[in-house]
Each structure stands twice: as C-alpha cells, then as structure tokens.
Protein backbone atom coordinates (compact mmCIF):
# COMPACT_ATOMS: atom_id res chain seq x y z
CA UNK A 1 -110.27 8.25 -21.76
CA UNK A 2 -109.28 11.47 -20.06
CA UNK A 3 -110.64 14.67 -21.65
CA UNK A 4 -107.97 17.81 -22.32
CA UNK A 5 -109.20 20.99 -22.22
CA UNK A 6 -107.25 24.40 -22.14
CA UNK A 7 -106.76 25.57 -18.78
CA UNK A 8 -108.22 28.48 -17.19
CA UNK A 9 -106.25 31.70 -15.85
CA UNK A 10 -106.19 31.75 -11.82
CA UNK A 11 -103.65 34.28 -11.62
CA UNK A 12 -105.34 37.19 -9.52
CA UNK A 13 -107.95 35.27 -8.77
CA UNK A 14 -108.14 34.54 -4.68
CA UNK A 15 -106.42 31.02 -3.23
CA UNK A 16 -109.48 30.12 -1.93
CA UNK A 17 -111.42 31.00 -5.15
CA UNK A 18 -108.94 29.20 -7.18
CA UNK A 19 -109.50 26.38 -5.14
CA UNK A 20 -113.14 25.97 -6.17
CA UNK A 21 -112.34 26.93 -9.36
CA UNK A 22 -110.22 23.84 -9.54
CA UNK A 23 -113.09 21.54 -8.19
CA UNK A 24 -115.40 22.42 -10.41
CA UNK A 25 -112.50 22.10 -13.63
CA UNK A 26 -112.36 18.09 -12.03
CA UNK A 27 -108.54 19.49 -11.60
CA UNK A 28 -106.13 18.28 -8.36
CA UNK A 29 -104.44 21.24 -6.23
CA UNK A 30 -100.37 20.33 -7.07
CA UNK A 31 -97.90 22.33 -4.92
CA UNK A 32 -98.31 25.57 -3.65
CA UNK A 33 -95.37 27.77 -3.18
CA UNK A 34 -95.20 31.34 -1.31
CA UNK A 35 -92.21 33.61 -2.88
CA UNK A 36 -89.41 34.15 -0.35
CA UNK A 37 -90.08 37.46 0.53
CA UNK A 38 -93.52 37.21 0.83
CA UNK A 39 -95.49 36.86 4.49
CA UNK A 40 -98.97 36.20 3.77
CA UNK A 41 -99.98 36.41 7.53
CA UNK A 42 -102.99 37.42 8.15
CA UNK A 43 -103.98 38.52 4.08
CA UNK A 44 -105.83 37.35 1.51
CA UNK A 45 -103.81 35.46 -0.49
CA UNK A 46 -103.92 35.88 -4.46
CA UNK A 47 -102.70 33.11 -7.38
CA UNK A 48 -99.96 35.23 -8.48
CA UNK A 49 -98.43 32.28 -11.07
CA UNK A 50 -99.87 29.12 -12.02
CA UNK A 51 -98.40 25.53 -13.61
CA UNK A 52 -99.34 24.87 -16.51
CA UNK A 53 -99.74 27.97 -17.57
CA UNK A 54 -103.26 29.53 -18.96
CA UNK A 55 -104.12 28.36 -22.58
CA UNK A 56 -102.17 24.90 -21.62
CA UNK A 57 -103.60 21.71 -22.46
CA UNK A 58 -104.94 19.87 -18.92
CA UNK A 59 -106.52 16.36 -17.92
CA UNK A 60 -109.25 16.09 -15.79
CA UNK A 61 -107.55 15.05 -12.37
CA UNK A 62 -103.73 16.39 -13.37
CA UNK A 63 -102.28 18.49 -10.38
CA UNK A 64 -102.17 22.42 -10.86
CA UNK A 65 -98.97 24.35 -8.90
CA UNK A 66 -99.99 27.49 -7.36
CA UNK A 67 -98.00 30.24 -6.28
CA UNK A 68 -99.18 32.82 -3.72
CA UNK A 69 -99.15 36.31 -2.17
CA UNK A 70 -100.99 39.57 -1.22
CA UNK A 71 -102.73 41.18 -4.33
CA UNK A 72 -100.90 42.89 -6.60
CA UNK A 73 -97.47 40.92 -5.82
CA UNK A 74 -95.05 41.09 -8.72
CA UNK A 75 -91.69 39.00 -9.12
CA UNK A 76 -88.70 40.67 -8.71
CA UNK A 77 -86.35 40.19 -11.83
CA UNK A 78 -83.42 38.18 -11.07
CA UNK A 79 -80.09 40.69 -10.44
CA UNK A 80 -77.20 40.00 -13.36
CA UNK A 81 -74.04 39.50 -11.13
C-alpha cells in the first residue's frame, strides 16, 4: 500500500526548488496560489505557505498546495472591523 511519511518544510525554499523537491518526495504539485497583493513579475518566487503543513503525515502521490511570492513575503493579519 501507500507509504506515509512526514512531510518536508518548503516554505522559503524557491518554487522551482520546491518543485524538485516534490519529485524526488514521489509527491504531486496541488494548487498554487499567489497572495492578492503580490506581483511576482519578473522575481524569484519563494514557497511562502504550504498544504499540509510541515511535520504532516503525506502519501506518496497526494497533491501538495503551494503558495507563492518574492522572498521574505509575510501575510498581512486580517483587520478586526
């Protein structure tokens, strides 16, 4: 049957790094998803969240989400209204 292992951290690693990385884990690129206020034109993009998370349980083949922007990119906080 499949095999589980824990899942590696991608976050700050480079999309197209994490994309090998993935290949090599026998693990499926999911969605990717670029913040709203993010133009990553012409940069380097950078795993700045990943689904599941690091430490989760994965299956060989199971789809990772990605999300991406420039290095260093950090969510805003939602505002309380």
């Amino acid at each position: 049957g499949p095999r589980d292992f824990v899942m590696t951290n991608l976050v700050g690693v480079s999309y197209e790094n994490a994309l090998l990385r993935l290949g090599n884990l026998s693990l499926h690129l999911g969605s990717v998803q670029i913040p709203d206020d993010v133009d990553t034109t012409g940069v380097i993009s950078f795993v700045i969240k990943q689904l599941p998370e690091p430490g989760d349980s994965v299956s060989i083949g199971q789809p990772i989400d990605l999300w991406i922007g420039p290095k260093g990119y950090q969510f805003k906080e939602p505002e309380d209204n």
